[in-house]
N, C-alpha and C. Protein backbone atom coordinates (compact mmCIF):
# COMPACT_ATOMS: atom_id res chain seq x y z
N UNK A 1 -4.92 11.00 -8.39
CA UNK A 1 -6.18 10.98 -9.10
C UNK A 1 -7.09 12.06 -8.54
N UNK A 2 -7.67 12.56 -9.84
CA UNK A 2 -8.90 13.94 -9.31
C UNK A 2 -9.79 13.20 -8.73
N UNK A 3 -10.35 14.09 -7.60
CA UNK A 3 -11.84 13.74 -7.09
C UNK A 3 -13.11 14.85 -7.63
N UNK A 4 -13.98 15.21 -7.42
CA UNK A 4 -15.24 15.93 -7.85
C UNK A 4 -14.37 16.94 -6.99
N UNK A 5 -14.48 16.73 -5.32
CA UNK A 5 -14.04 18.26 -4.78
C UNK A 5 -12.52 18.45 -4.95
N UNK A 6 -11.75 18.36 -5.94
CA UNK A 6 -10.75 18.57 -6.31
C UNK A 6 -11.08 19.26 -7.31
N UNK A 7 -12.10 19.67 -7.67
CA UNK A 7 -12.52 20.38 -9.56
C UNK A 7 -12.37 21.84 -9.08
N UNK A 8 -11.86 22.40 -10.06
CA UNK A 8 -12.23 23.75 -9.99
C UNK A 8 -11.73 24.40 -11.08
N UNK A 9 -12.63 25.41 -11.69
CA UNK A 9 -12.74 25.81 -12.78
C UNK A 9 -11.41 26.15 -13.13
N UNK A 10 -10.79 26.78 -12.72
CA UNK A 10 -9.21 27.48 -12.65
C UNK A 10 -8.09 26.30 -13.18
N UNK A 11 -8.33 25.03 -13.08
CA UNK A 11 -7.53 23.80 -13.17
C UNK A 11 -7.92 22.97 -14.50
N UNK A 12 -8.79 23.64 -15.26
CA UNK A 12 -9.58 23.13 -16.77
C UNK A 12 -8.57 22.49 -17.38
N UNK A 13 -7.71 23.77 -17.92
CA UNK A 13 -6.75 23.05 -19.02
C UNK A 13 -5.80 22.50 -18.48
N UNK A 14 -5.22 22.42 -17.14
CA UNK A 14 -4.36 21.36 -16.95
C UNK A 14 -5.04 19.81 -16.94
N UNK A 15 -6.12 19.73 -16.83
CA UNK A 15 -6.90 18.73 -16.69
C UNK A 15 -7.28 18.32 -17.97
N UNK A 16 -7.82 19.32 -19.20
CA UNK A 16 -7.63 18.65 -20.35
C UNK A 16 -6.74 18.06 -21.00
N UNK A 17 -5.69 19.40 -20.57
CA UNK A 17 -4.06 18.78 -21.23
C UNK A 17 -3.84 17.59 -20.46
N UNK A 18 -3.91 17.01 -19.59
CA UNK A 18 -3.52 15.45 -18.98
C UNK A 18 -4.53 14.64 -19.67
N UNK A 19 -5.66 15.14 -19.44
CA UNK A 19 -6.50 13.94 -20.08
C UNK A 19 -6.00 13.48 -21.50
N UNK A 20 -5.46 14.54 -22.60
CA UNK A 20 -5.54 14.15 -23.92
C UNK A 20 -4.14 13.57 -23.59
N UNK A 21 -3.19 14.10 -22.43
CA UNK A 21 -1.69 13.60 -22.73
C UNK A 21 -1.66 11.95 -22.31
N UNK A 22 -2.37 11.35 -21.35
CA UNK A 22 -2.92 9.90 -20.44
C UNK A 22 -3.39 9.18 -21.70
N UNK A 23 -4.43 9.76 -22.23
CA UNK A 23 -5.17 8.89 -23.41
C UNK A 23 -4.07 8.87 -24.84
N UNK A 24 -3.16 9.44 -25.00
CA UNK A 24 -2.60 9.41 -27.07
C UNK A 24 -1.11 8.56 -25.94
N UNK A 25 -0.79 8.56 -24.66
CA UNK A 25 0.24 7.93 -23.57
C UNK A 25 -0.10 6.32 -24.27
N UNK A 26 -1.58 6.03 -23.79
CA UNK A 26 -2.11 5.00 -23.78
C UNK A 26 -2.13 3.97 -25.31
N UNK A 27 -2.22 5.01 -25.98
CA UNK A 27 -2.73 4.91 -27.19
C UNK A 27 -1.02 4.28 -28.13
N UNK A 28 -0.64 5.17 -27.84
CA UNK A 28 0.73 5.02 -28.10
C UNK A 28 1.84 3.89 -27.53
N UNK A 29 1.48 3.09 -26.40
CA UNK A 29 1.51 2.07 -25.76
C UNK A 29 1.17 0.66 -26.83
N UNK A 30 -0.12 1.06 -27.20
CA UNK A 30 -0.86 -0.57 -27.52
C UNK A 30 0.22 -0.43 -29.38
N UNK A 31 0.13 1.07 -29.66
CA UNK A 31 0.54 0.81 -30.99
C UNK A 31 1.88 0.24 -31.42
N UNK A 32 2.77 0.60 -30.11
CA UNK A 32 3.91 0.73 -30.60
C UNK A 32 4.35 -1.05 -31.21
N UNK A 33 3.75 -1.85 -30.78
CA UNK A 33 4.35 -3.36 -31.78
C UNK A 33 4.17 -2.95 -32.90
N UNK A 34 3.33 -2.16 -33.76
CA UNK A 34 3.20 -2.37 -34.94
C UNK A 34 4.46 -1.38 -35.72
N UNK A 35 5.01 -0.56 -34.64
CA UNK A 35 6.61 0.05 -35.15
C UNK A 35 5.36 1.35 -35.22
N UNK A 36 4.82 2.00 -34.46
CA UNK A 36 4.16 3.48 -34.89
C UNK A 36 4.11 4.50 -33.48
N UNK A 37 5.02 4.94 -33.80
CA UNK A 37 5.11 5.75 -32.42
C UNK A 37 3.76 7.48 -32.61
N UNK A 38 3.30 8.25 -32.00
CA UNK A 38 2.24 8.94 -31.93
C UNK A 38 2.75 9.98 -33.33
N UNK A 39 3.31 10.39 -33.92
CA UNK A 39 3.94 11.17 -34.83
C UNK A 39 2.80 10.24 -35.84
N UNK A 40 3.49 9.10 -36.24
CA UNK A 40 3.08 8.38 -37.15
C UNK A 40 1.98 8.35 -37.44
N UNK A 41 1.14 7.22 -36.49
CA UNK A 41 -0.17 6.84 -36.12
C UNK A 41 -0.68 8.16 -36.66
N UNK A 42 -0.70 9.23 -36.39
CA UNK A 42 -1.73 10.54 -35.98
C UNK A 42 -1.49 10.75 -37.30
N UNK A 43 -0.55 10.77 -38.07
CA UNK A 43 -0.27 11.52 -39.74
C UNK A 43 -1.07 10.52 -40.51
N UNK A 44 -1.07 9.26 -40.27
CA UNK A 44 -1.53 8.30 -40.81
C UNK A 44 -3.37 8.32 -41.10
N UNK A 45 -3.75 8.48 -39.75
CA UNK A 45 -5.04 8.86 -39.42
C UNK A 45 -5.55 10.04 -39.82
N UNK A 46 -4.58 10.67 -40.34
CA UNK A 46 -5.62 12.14 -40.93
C UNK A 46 -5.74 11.67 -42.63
N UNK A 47 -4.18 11.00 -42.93
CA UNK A 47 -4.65 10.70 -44.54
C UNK A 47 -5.40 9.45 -44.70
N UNK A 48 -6.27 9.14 -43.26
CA UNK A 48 -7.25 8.12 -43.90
C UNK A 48 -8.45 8.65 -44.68
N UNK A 49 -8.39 9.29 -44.76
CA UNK A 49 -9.36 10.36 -45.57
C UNK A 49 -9.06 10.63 -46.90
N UNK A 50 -7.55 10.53 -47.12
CA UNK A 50 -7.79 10.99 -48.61
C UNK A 50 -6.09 12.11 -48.62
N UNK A 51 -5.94 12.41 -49.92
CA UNK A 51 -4.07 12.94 -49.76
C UNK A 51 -4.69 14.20 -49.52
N UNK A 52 -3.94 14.86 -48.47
CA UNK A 52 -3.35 16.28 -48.10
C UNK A 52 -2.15 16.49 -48.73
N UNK A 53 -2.46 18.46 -48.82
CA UNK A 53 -1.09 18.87 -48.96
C UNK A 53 -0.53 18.79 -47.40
N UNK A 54 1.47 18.89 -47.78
CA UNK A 54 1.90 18.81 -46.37
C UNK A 54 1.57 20.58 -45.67
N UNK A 55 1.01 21.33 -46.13
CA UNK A 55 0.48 22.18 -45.53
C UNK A 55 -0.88 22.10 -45.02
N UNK A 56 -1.70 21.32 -45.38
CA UNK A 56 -2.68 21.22 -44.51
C UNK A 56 -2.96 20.05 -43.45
N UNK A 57 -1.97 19.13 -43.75
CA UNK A 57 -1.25 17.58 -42.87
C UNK A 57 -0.79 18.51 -41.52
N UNK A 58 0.20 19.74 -41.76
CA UNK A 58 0.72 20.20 -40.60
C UNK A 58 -0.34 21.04 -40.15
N UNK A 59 -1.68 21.78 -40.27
CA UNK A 59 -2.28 22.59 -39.78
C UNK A 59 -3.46 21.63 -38.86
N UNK A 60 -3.27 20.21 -39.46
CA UNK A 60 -4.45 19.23 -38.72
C UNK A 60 -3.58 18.49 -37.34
N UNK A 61 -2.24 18.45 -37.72
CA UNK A 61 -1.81 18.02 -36.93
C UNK A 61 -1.23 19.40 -35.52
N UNK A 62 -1.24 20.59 -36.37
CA UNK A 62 -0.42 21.23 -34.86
C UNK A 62 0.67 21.66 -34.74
N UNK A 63 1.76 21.14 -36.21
CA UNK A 63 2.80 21.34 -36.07
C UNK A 63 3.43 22.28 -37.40
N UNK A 64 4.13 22.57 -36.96
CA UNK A 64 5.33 23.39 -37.71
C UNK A 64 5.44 22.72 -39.10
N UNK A 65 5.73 23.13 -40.12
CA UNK A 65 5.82 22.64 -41.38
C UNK A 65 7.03 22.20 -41.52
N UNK A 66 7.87 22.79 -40.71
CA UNK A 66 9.77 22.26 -40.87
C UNK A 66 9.76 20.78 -40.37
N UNK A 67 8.92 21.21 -38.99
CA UNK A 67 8.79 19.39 -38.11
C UNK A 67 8.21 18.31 -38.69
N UNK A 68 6.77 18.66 -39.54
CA UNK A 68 6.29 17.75 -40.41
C UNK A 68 7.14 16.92 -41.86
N UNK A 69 7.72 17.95 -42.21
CA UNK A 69 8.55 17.64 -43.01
C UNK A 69 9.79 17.11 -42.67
N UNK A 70 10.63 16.69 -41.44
CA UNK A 70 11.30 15.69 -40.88
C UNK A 70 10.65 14.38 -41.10
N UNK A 71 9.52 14.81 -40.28
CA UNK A 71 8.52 13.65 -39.77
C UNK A 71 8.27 12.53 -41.45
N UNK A 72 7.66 13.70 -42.62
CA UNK A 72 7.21 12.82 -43.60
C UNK A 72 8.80 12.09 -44.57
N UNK A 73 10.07 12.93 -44.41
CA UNK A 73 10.88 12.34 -44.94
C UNK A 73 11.29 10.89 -44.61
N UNK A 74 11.05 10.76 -42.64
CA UNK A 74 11.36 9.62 -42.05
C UNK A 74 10.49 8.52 -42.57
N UNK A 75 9.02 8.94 -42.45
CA UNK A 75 7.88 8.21 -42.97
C UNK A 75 7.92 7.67 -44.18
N UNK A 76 8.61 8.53 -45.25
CA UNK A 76 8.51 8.04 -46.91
C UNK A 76 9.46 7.42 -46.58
N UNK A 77 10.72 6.72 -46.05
CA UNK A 77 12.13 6.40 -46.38
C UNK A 77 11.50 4.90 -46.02
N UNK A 78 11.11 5.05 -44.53
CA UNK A 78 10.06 3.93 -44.00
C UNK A 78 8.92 3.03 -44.69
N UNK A 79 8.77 3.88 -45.68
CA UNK A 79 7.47 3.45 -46.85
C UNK A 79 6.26 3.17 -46.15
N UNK A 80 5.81 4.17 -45.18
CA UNK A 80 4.22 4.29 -44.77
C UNK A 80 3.25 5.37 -45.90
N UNK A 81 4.79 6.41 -45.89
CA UNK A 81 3.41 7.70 -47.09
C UNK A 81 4.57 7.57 -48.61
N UNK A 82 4.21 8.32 -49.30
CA UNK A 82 4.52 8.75 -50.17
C UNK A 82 4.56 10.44 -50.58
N UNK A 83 4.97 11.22 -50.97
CA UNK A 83 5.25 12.55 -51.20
C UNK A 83 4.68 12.69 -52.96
N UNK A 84 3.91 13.78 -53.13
CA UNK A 84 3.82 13.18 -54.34
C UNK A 84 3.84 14.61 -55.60
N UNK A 85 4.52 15.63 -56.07
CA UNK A 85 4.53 16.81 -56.70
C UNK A 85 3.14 17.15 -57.38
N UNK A 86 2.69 18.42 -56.73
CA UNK A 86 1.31 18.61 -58.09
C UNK A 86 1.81 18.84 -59.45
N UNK A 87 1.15 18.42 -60.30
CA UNK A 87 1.33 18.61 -61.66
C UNK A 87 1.45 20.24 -61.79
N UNK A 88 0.47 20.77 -60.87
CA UNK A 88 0.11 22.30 -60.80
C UNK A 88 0.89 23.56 -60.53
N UNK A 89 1.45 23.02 -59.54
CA UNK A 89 2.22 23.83 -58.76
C UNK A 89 3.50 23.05 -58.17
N UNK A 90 4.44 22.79 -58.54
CA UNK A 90 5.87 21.91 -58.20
C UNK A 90 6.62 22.26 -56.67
N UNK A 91 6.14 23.73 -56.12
CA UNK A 91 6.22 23.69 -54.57
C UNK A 91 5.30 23.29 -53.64
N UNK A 92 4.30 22.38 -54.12
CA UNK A 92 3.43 22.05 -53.27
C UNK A 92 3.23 20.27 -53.66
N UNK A 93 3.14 19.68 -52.47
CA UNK A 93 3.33 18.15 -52.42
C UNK A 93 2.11 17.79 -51.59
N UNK A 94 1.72 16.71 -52.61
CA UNK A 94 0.38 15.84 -51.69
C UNK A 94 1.40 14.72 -50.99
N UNK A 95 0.70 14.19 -50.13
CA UNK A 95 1.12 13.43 -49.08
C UNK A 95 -0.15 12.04 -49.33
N UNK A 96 0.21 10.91 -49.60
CA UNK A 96 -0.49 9.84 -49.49
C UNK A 96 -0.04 8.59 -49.20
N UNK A 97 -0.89 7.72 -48.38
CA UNK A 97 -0.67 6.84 -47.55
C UNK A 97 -0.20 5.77 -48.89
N UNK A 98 1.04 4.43 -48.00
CA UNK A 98 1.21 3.14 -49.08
C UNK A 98 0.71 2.55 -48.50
N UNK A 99 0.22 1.64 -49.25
CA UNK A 99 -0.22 0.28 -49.32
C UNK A 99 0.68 -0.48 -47.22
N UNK A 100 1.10 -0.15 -47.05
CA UNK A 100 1.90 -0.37 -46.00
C UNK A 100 1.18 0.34 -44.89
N UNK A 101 0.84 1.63 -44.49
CA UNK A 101 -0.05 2.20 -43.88
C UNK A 101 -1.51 1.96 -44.00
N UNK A 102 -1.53 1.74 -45.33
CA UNK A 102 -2.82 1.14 -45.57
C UNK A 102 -4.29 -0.27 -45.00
N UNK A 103 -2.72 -1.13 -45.01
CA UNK A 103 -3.37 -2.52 -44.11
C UNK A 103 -3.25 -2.87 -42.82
N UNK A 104 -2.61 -0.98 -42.38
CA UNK A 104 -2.56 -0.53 -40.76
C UNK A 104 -3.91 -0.10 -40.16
N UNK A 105 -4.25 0.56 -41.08
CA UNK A 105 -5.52 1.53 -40.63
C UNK A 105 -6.69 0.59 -39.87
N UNK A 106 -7.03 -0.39 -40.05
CA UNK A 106 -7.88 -1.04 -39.43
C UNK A 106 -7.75 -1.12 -38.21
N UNK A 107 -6.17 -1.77 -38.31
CA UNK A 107 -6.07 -2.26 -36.75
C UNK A 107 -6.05 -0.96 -35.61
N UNK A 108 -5.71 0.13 -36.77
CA UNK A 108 -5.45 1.17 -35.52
C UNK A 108 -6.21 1.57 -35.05
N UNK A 109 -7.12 1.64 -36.43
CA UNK A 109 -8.73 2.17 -35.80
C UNK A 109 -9.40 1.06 -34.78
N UNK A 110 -9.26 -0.15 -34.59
CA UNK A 110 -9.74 -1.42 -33.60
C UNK A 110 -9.33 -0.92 -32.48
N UNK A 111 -8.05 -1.22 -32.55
CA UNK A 111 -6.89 -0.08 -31.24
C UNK A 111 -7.63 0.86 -30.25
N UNK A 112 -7.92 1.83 -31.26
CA UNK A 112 -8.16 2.97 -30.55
C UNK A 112 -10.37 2.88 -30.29
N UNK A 113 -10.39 1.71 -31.30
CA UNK A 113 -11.81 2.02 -30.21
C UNK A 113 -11.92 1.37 -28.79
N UNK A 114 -11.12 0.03 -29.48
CA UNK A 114 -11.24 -0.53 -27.76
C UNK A 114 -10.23 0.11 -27.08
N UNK A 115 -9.52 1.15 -27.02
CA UNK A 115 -9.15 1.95 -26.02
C UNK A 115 -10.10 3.10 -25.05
N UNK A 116 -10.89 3.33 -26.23
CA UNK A 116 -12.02 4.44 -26.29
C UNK A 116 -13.28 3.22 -25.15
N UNK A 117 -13.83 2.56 -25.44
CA UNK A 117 -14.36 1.68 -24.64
C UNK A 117 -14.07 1.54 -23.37
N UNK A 118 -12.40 1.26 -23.06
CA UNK A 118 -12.15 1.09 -22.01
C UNK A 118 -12.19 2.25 -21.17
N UNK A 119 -11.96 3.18 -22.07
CA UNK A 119 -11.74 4.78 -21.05
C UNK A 119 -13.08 4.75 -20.88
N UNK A 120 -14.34 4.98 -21.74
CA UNK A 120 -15.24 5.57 -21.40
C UNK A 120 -16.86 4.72 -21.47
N UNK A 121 -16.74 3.05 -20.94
CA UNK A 121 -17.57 2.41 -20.51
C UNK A 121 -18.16 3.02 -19.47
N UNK A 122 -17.62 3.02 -18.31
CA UNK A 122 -18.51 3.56 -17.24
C UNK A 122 -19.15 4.83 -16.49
N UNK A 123 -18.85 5.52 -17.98
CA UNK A 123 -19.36 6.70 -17.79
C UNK A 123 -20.84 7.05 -18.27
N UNK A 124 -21.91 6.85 -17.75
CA UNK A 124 -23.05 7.04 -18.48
C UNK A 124 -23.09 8.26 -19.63
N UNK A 125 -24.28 7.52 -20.66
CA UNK A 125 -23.94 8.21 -21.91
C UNK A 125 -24.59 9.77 -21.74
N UNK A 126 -25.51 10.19 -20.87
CA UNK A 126 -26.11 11.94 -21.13
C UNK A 126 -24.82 12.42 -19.82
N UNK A 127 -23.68 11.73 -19.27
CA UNK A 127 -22.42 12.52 -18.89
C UNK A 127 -21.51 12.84 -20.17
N UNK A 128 -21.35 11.48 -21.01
CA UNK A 128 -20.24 11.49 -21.85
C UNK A 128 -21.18 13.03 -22.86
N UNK A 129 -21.91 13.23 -23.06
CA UNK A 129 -22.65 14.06 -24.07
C UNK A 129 -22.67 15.44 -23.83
N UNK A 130 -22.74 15.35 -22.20
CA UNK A 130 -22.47 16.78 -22.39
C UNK A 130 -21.63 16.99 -21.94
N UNK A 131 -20.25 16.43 -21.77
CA UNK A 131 -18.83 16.66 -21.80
C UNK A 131 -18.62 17.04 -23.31
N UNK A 132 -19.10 16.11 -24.08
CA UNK A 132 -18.60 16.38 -25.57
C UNK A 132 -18.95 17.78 -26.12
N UNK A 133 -20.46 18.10 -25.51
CA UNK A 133 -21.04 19.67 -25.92
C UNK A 133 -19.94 20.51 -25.03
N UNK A 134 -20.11 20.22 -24.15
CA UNK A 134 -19.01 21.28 -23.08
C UNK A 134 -17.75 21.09 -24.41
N UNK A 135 -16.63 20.13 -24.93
CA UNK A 135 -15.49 20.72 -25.41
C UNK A 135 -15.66 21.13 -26.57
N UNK A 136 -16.83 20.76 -27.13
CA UNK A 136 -17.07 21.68 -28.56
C UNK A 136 -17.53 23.09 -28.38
N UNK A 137 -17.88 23.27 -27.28
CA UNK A 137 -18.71 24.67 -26.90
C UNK A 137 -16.65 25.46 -26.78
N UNK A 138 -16.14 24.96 -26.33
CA UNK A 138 -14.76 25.28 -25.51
C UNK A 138 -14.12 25.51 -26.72
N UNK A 139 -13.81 24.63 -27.45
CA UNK A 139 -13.24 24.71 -28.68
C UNK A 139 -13.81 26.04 -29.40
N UNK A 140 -15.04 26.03 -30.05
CA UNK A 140 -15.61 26.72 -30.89
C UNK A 140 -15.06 28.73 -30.63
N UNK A 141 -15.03 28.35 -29.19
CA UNK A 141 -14.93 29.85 -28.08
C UNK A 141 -13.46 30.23 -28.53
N UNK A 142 -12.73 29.12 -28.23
CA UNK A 142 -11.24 29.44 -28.62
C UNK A 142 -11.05 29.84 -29.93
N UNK A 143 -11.52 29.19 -30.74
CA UNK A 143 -11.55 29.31 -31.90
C UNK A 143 -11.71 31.22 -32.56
N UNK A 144 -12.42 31.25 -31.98
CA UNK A 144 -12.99 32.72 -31.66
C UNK A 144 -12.60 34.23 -31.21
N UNK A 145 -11.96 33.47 -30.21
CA UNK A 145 -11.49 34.50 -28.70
C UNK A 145 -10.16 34.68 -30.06
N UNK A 146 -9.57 35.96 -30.08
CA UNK A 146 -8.28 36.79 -30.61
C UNK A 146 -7.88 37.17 -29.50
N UNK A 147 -6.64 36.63 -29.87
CA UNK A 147 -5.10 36.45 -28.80
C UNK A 147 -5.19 37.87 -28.77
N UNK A 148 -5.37 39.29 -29.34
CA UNK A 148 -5.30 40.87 -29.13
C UNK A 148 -5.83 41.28 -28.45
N UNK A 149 -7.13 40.40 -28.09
CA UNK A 149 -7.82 40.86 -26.75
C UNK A 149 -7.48 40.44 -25.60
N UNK A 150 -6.79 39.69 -25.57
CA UNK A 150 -6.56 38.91 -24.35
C UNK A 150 -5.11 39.58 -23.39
N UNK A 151 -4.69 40.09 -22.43
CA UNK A 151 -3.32 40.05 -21.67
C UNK A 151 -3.13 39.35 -21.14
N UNK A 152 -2.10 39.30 -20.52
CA UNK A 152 -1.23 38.54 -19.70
C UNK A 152 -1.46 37.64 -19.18
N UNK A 153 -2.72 37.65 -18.27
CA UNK A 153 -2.75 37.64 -16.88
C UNK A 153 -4.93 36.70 -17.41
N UNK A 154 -4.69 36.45 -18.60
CA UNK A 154 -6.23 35.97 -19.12
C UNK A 154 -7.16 36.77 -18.63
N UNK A 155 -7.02 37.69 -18.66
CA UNK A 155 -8.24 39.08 -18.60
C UNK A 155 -8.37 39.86 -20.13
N UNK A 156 -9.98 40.22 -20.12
CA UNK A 156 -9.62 40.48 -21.76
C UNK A 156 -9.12 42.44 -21.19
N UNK A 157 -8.56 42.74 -22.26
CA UNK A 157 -8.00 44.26 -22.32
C UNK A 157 -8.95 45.12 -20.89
N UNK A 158 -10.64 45.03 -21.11
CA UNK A 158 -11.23 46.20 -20.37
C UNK A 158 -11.34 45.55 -18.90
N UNK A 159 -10.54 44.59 -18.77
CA UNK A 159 -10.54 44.39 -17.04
C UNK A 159 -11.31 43.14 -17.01
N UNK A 160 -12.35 42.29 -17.69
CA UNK A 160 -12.80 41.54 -17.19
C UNK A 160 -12.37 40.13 -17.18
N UNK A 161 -12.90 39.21 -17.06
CA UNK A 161 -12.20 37.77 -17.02
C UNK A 161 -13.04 36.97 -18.97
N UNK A 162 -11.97 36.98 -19.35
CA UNK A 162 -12.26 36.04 -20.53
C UNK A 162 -13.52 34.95 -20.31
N UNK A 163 -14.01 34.77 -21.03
CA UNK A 163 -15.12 34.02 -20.93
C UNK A 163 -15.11 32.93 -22.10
């Protein structure tokens, strides 16, 4: 376990990457009675919103369009989504949740708040806040920063340190 003098800037993203890998670990734990391993759950949770194409299902999720499309064949056979042809365009498929995923969503969302609770009760709320500004500030940057500027070694091209 980290301590405060264990922090150092240099150790960020291994520290994010554990944090998010500990918490969807966790998450993925409480779900699995209901038969939803993190693939699932997570595809499930983006079409609680409403049908995606499987091209924008794979750009929310992260993954490869070949992998998603394993993923949603297993899922439709399973009868959580459905695949569904546009009238419009016959190479492009909406993706929408059944009735089966459907009377999931609650519990998952229950799930994951009282997971969310448990992680982050004792953290006072103007810490939790500007952690949250800190990864949106982080995010937004990445978002930003072009991989052409960047070498090897995370220095941008004219010598200095990425920011």
């Amino acid at each position: 376990m980290l301590t405060m003098t264990d922090l150092d800037p240099e150790t960020i993203g291994h520290l994010l990457h554990d944090t998010a890998r500990v918490w969807r670990t966790k998450l993925d734990r409480r779900l699995q009675p209901l038969g939803l391993s993190q693939a699932k759950w997570r595809t499930i949770a983006h079409l609680a919103g409403g049908h995606l194409t499987q091209c924008d299902l794979a750009q929310r999720l992260s993954i490869e369009e070949p992998t998603l499309a394993r993923l949603l064949g297993k899922m439709e056979q399973d009868r959580w989504i459905k695949r569904v042809s546009s009238p419009h365009d016959r190479r492009c498929k909406t993706v929408q949740l059944q009735p089966k995923s459907s009377a999931l969503l609650q519990q998952i969302e229950e799930t994951a708040r009282e997971l969310r609770h448990e992680l982050l009760e004792t953290i006072p709320s103007r810490d939790l806040q500007t952690c949250m500004r800190v990864l949106t500030d982080i995010q937004n940057r990445a978002a930003h920063v072009s991989n052409a500027t960047m070498n090897g070694n995370g220095r941008s091209k004219n010598g200095g340190r990425a920011k």
